[in-house]
Each structure stands twice: as C-alpha cells, then as structure tokens.
N, C-alpha and C. Protein backbone atom coordinates (compact mmCIF):
# COMPACT_ATOMS: atom_id res chain seq x y z
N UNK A 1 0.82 -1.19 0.00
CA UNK A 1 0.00 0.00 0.00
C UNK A 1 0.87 1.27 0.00
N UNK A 2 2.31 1.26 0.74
CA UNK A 2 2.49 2.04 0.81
C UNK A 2 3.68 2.59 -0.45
N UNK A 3 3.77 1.38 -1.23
CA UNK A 3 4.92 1.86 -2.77
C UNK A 3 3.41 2.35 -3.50
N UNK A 4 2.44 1.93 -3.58
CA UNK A 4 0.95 2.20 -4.33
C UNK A 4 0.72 3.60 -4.11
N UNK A 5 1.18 4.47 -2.91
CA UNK A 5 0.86 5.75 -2.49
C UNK A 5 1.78 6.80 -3.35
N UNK A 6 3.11 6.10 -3.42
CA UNK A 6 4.76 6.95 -3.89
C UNK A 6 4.34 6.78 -5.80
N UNK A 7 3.33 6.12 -6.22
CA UNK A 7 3.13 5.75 -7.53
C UNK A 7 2.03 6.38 -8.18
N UNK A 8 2.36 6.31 -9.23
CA UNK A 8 1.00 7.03 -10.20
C UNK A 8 0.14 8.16 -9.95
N UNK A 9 1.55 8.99 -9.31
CA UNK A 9 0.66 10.39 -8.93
C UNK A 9 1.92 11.15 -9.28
N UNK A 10 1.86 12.73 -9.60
CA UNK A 10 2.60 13.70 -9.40
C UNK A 10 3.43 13.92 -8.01
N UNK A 11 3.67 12.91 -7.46
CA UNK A 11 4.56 13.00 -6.33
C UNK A 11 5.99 14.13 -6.11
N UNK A 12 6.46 14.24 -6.77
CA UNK A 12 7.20 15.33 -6.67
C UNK A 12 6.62 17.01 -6.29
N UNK A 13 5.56 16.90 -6.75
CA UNK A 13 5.25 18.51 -5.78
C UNK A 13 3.46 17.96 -5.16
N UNK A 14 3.20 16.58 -5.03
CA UNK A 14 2.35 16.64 -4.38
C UNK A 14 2.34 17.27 -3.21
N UNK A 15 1.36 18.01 -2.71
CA UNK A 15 1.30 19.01 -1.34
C UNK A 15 0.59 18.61 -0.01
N UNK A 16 0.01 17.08 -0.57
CA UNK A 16 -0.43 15.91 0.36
C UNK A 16 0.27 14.75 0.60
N UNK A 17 1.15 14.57 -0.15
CA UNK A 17 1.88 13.40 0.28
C UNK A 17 1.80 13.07 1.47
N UNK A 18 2.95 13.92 2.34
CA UNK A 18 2.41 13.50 3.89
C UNK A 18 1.84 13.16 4.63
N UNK A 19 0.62 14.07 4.72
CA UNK A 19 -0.47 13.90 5.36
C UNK A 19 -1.23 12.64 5.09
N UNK A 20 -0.97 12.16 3.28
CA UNK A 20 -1.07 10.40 3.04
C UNK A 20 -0.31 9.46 3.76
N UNK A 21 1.03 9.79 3.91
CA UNK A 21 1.64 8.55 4.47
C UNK A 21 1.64 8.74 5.95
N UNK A 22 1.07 10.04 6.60
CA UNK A 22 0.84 9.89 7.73
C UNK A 22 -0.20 9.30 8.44
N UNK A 23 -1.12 9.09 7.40
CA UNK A 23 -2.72 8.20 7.65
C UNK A 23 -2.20 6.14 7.60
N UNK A 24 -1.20 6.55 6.19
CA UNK A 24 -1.08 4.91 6.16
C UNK A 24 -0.19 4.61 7.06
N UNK A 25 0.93 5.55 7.86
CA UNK A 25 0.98 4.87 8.95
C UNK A 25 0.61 4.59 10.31
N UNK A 26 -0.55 5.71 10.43
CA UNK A 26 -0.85 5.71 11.64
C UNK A 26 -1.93 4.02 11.39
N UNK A 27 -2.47 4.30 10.53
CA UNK A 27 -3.07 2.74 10.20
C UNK A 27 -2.69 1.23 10.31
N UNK A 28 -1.00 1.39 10.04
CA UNK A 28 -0.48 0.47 10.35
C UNK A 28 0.02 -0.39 9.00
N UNK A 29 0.31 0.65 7.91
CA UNK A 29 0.61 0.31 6.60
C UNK A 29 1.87 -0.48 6.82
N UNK A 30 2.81 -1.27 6.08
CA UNK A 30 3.74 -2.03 6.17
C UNK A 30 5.15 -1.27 5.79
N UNK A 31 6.06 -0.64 6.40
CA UNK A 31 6.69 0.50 5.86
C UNK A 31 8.30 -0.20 5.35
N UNK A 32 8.05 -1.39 5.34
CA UNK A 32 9.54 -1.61 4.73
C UNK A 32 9.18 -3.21 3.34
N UNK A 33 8.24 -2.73 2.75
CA UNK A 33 7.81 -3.95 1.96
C UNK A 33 8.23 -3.82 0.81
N UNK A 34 8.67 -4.71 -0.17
CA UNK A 34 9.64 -4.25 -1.22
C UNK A 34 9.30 -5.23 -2.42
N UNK A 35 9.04 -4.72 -4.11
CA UNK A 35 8.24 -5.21 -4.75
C UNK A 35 9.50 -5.96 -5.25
N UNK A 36 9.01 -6.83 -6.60
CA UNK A 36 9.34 -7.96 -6.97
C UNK A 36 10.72 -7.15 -7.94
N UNK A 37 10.24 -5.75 -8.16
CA UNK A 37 11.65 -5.27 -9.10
C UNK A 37 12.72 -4.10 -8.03
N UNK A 38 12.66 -4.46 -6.51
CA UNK A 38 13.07 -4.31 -5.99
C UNK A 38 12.72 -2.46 -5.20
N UNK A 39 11.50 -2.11 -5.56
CA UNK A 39 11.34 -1.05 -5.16
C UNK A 39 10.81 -1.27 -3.59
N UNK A 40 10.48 -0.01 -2.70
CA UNK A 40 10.24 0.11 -1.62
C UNK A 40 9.77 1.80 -1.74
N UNK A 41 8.81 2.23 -0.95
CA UNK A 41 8.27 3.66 -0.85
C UNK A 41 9.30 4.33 -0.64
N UNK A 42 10.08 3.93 0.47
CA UNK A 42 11.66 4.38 0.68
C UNK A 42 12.60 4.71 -0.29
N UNK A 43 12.66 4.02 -1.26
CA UNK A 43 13.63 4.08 -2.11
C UNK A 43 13.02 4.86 -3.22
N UNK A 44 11.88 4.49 -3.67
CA UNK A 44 11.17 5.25 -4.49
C UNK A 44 11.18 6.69 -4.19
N UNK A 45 10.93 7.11 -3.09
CA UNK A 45 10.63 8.97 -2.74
C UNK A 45 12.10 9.55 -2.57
N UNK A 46 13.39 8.40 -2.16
CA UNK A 46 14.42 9.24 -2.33
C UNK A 46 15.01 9.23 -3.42
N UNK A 47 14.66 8.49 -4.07
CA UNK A 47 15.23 8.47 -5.49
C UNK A 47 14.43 9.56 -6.69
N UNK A 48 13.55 10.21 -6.05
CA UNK A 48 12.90 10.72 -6.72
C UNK A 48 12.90 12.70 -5.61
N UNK A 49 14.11 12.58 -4.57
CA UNK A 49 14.23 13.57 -3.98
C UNK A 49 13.25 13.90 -2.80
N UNK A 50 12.61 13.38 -2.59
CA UNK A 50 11.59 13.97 -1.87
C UNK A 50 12.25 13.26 -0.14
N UNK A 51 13.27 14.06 0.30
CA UNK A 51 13.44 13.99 1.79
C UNK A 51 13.05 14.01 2.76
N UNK A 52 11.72 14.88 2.24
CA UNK A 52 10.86 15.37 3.74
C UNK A 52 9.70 14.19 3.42
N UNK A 53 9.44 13.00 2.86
CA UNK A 53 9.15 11.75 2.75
C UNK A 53 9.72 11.12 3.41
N UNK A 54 10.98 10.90 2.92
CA UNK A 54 12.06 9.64 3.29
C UNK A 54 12.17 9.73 4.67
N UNK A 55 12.65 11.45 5.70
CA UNK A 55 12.64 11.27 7.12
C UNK A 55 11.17 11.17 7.68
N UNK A 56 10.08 11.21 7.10
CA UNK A 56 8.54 10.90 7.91
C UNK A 56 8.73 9.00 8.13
N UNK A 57 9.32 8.85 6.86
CA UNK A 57 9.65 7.32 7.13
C UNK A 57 10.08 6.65 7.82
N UNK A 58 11.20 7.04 8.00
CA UNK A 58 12.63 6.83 8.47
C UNK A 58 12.13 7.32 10.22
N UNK A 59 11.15 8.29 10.31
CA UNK A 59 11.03 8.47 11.83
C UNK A 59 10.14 7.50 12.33
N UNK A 60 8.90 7.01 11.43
CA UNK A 60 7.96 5.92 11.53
C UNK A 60 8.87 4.68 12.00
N UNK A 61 10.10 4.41 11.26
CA UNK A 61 10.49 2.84 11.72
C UNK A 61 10.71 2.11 10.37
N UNK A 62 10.66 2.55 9.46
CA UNK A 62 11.31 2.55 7.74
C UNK A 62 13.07 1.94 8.09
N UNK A 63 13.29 0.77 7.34
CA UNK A 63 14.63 0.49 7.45
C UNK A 63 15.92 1.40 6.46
N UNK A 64 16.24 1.72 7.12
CA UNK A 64 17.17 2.70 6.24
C UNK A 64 17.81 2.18 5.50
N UNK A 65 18.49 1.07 5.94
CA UNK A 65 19.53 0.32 5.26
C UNK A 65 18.99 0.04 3.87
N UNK A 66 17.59 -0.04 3.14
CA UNK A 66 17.23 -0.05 2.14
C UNK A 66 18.00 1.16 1.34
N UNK A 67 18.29 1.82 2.00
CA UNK A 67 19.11 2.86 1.05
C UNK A 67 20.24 3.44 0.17
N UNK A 68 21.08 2.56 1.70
CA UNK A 68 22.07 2.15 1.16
C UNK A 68 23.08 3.70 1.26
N UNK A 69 22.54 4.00 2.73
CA UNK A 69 23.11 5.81 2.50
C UNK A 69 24.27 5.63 3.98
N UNK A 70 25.12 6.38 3.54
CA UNK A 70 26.13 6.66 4.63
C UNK A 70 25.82 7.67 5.23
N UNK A 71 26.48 7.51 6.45
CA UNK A 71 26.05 8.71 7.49
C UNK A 71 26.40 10.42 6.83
N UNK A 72 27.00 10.49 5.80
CA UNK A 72 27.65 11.63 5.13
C UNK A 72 26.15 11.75 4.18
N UNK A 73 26.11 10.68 3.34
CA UNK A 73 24.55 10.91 2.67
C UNK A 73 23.57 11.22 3.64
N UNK A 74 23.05 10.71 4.55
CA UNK A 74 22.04 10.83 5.50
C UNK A 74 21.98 12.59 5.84
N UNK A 75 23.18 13.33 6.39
CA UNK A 75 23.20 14.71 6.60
C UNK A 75 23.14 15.34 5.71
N UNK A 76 23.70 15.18 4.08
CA UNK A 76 23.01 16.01 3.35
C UNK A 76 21.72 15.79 2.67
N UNK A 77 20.94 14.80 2.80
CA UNK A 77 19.42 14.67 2.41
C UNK A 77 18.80 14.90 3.47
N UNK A 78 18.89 14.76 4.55
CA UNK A 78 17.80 15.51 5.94
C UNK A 78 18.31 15.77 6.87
N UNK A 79 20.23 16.01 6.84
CA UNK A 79 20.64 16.93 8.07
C UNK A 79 21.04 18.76 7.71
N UNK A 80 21.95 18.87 8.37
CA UNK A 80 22.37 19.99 8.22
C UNK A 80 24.12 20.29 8.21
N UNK A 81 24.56 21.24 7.41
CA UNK A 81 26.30 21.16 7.20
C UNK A 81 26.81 20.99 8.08
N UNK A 82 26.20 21.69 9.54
CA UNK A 82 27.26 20.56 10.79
C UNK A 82 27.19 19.34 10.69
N UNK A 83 26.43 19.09 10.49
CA UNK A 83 26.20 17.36 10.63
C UNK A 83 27.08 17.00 9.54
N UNK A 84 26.98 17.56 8.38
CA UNK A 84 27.74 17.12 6.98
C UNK A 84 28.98 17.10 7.29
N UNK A 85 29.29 17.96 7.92
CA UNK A 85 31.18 18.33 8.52
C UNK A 85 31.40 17.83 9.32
N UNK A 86 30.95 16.85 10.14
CA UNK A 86 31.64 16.20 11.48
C UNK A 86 31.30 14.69 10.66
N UNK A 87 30.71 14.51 9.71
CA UNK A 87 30.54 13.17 8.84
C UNK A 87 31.97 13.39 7.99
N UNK A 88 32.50 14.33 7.42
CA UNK A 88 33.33 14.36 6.84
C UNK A 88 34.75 14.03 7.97
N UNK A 89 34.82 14.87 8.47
CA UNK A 89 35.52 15.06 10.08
C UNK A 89 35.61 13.55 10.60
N UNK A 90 34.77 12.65 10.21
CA UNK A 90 35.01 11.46 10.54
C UNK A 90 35.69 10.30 9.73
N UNK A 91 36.06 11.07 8.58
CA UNK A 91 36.59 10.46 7.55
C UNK A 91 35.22 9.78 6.41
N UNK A 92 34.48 10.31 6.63
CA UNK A 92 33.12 10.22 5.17
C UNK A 92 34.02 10.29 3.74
N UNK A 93 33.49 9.23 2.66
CA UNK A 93 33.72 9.16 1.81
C UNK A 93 32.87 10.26 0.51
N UNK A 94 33.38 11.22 0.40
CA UNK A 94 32.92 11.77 -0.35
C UNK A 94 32.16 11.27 -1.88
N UNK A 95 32.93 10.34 -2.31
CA UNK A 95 32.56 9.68 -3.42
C UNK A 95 31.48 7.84 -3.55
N UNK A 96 31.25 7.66 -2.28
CA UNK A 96 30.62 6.73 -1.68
C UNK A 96 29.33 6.73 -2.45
N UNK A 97 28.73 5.75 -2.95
CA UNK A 97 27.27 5.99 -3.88
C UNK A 97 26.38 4.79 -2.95
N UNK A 98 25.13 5.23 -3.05
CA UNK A 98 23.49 4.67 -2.61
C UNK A 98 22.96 3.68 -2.99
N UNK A 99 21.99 3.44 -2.78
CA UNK A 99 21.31 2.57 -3.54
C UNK A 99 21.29 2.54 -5.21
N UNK A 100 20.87 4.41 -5.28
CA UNK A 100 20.44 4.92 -6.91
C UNK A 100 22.02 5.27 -7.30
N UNK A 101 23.00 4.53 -6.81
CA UNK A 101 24.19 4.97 -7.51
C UNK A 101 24.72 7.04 -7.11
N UNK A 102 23.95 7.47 -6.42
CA UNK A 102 24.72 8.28 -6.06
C UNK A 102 25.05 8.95 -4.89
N UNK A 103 26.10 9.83 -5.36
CA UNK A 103 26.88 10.47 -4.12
C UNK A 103 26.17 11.56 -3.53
N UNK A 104 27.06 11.82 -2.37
CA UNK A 104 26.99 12.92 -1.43
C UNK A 104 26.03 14.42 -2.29
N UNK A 105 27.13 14.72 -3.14
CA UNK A 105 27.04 15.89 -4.25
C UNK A 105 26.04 15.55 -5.12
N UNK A 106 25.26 14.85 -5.61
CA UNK A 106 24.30 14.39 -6.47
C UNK A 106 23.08 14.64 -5.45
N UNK A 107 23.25 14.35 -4.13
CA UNK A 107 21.86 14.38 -3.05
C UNK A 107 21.71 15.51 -2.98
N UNK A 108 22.64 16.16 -2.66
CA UNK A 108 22.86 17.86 -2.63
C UNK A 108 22.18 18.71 -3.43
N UNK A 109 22.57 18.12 -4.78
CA UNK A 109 21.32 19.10 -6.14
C UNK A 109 20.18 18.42 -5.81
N UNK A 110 20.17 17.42 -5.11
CA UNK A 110 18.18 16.88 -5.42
C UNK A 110 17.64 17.12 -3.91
N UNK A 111 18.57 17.82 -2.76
CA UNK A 111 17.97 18.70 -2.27
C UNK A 111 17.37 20.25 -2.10
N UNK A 112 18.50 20.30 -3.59
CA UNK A 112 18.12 22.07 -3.81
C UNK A 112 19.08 22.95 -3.02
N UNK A 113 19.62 22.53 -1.85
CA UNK A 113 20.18 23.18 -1.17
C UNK A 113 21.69 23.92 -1.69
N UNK A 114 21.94 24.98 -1.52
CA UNK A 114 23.13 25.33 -3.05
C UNK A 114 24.56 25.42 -2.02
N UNK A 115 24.26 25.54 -0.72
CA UNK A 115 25.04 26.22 0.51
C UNK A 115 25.80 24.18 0.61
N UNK A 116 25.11 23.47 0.42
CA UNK A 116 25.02 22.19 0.66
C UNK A 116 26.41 21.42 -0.36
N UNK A 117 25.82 22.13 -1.66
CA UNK A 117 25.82 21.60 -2.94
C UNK A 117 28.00 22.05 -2.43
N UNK A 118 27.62 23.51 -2.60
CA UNK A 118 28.52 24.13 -2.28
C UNK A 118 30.27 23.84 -1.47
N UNK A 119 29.59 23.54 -0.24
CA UNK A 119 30.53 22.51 0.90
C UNK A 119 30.88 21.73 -0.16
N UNK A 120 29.91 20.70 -0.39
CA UNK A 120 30.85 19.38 -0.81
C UNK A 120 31.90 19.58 -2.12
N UNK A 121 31.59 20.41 -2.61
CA UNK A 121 32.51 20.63 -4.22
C UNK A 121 34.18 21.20 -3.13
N UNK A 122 34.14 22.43 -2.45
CA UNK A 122 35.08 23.44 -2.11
C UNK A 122 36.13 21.98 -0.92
N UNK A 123 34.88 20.59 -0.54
CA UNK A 123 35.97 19.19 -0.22
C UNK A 123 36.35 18.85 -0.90
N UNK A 124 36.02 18.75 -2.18
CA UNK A 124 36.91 18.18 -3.25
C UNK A 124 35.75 17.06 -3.95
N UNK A 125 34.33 16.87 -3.94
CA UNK A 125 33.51 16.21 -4.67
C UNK A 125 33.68 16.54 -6.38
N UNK A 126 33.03 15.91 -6.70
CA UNK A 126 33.69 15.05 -8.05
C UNK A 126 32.08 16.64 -8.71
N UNK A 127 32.36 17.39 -8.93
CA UNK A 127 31.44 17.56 -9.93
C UNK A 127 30.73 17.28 -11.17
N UNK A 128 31.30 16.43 -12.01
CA UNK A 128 30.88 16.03 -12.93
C UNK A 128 30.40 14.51 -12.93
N UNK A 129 30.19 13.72 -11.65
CA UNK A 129 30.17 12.31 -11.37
C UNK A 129 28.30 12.12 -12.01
N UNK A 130 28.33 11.04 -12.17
CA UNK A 130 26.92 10.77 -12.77
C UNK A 130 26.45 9.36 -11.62
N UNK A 131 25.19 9.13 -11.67
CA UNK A 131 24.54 9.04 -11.05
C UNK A 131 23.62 7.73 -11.75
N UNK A 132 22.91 6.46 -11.38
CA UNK A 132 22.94 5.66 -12.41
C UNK A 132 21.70 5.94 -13.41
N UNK A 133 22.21 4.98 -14.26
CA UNK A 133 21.76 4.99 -15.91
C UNK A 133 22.65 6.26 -16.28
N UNK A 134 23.77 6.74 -15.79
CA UNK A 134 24.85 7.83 -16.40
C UNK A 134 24.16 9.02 -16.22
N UNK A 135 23.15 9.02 -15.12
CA UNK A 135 22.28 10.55 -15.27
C UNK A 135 23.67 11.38 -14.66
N UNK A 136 23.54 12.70 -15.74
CA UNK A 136 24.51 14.00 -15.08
C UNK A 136 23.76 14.67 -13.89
N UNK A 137 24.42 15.47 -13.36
CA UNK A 137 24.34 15.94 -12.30
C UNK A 137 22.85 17.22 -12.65
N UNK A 138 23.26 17.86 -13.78
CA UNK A 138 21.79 18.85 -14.23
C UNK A 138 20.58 17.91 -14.13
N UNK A 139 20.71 16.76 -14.32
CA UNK A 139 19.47 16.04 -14.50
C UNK A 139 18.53 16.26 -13.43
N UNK A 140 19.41 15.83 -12.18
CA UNK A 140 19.02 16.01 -10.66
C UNK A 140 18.20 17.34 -10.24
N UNK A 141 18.43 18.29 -10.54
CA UNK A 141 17.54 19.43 -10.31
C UNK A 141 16.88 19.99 -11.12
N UNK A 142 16.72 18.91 -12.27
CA UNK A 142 15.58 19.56 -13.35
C UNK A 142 14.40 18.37 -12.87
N UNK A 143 14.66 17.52 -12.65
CA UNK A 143 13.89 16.40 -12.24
C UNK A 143 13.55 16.71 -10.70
N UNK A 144 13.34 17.74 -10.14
CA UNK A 144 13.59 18.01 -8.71
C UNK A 144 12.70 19.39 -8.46
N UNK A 145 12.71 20.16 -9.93
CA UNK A 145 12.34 21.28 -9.72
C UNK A 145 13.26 22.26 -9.30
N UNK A 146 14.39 22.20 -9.03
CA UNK A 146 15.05 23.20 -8.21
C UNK A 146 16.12 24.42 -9.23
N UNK A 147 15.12 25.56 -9.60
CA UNK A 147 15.77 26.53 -10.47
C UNK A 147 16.88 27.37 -10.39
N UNK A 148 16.84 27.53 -9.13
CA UNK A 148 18.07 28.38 -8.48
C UNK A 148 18.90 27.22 -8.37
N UNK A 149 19.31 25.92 -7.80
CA UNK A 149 20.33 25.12 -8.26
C UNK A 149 20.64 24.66 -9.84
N UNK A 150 20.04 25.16 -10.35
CA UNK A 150 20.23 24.65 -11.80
C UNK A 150 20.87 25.79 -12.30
N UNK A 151 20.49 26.93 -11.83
CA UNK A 151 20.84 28.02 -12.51
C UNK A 151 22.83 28.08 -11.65
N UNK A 152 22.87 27.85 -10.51
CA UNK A 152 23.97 27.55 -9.56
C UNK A 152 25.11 27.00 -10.80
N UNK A 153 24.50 25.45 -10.69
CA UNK A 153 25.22 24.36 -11.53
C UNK A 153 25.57 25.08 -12.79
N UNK A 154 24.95 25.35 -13.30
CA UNK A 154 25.36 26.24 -14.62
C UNK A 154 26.52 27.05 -14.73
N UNK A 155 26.16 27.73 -13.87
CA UNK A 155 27.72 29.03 -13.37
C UNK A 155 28.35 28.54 -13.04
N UNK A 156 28.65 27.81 -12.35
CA UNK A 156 30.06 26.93 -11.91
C UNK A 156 30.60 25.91 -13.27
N UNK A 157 30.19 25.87 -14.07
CA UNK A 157 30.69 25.25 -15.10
C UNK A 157 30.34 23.90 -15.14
N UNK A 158 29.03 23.04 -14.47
CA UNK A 158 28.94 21.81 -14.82
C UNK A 158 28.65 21.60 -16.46
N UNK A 159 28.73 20.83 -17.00
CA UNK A 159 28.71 20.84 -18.52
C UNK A 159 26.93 19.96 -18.71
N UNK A 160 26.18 21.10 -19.51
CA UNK A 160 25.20 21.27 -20.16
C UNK A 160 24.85 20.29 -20.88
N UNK A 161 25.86 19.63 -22.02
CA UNK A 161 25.56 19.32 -23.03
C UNK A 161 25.75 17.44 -22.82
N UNK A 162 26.16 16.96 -21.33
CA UNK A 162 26.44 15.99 -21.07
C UNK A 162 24.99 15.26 -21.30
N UNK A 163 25.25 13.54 -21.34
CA UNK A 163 23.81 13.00 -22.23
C UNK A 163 24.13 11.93 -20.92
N UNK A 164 22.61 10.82 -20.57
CA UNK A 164 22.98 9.96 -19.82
C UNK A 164 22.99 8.25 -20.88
N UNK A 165 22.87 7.59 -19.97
CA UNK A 165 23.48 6.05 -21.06
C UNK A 165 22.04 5.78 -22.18
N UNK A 166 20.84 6.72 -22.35
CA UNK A 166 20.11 6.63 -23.39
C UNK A 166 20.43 7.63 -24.53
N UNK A 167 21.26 8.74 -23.99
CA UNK A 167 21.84 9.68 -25.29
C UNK A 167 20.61 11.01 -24.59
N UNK A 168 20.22 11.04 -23.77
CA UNK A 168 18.94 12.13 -23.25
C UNK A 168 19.81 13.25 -22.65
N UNK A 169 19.79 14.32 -23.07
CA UNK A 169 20.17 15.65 -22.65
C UNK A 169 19.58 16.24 -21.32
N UNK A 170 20.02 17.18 -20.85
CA UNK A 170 19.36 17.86 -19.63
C UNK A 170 17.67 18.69 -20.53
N UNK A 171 18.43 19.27 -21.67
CA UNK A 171 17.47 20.05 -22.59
C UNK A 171 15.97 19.22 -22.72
N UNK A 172 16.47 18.03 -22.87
CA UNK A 172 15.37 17.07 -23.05
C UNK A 172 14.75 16.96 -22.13
C-alpha cells in the first residue's frame, strides 16, 4: 500500500503526500515492503528527492539500510552542514554511492540546497560524477524542480551538453 501511495501520482510537488503517508501509517501500513523489481516507498521517494518523505519514514520505523546511504549521505538529504562536517571530520567518503548509484554531491542538487551543494565541491567532490543509468548531475535538479540550483550548476561550469546512457540531454 504504501509503494501504491509513492506511484502514479505527481509526487514530486504533491502538497499531500504526507499527510497520506501519515494516515497509512498511523493505520499500520507495512513501511519496509519491497516489490518484486526491488522497489520500496523508501527508495522510491528518495530516489525521486523527496526527503521530507524519506525522514517521515525513516522516523515511523522505515529500514534505512534499504538505502544504502552513509552517514555523510544521511546529513546532506535531511541533516544539516554541521552534521555534513563532522561526517566528513570522521573520515566520510565523499565519493561513496546509494542505492540509486549516487553520491553525497548528487543528493545535494536533489535537495536544492546550493550552501550544501557548495561545501561538498570546495571538499573536493567530483562535480561532474553521474549518477545511475549515467544521469549527469543537471538532470538532478531539473527532475527536482530546483531553479536556483540549476541556474547555480550552470555558473560553476557543470557541462550542459552531457547525455545519460540513453543519449537524453538535460534540454530534453
């Protein structure tokens, strides 16, 4: 019920989401159930950016480990740069990838956050690293909505014209 909720809707700017998965769990929906092609609501809403999902989950009792996120990923999808810097400070792998194949800096644009995005490049993150099926890094905040990081990414010189492993442009 609860991958059925993360599906076949405009989920990315739904403005109810929550308040849905806060019904299916107060109900007693099954929050770590995982389909036959390996999805989970979990994996589905972070793979699709939506953080302030993933921690309603994740506070419900959602197994994280479906994620496949390091404590360095974890602070930049629903902590904050202290948190990001004492993950680093602990020796965090900057280049460490998820479930969806990506890093630290890839979570960063699909949180929007530019202050975020920011930190991790000025550590030495890979700006141009792709993300799987070869998605570039623009992909992430066009698929995310996030204009002011796109417009960010741009000025700093991520490259535009990069395609992922179907030949699909950011333009596209």
């Amino acid at each position: 019920v609860m991958l059925g909720a993360v599906h076949n809707r405009d989920v990315y700017r739904d403005a109810c989401l929550l308040n849905l998965l806060r019904l299916l769990i107060a109900r007693g929906a099954p929050l770590n159930e995982i389909s036959s092609y390996q999805e989970s609501a979990l994996r589905v809403l972070s793979r699709i950016g939506r953080f302030d999902a993933v921690s309603l989950l994740l506070e419900a009792g959602a197994d994280e480990v479906q994620l496949q996120w390091t404590p360095l990923m974890r602070a930049v999808a629903i902590g904050t740069l202290e948190d990001m810097a004492g993950e680093l400070d602990a020796g965090a792998d900057l280049e460490a990838t998820d479930w969806w194949e990506r890093t630290p800096w890839l979570l960063a644009i699909q949180t929007g956050d530019i202050a975020k995005a920011r930190w991790l490049l000025e550590q030495g993150a890979n700006p141009e690293v792709c993300g799987r099926c070869q998605h570039p890094p623009l992909f992430y905040a066009i698929e995310c909505d996030h204009a002011d990081m796109l417009e960010w990414l741009i000025g700093i010189g991520v490259p535009i014209a990069s395609t992922d492993e179907l030949g699909s442009t950011a333009l596209r």
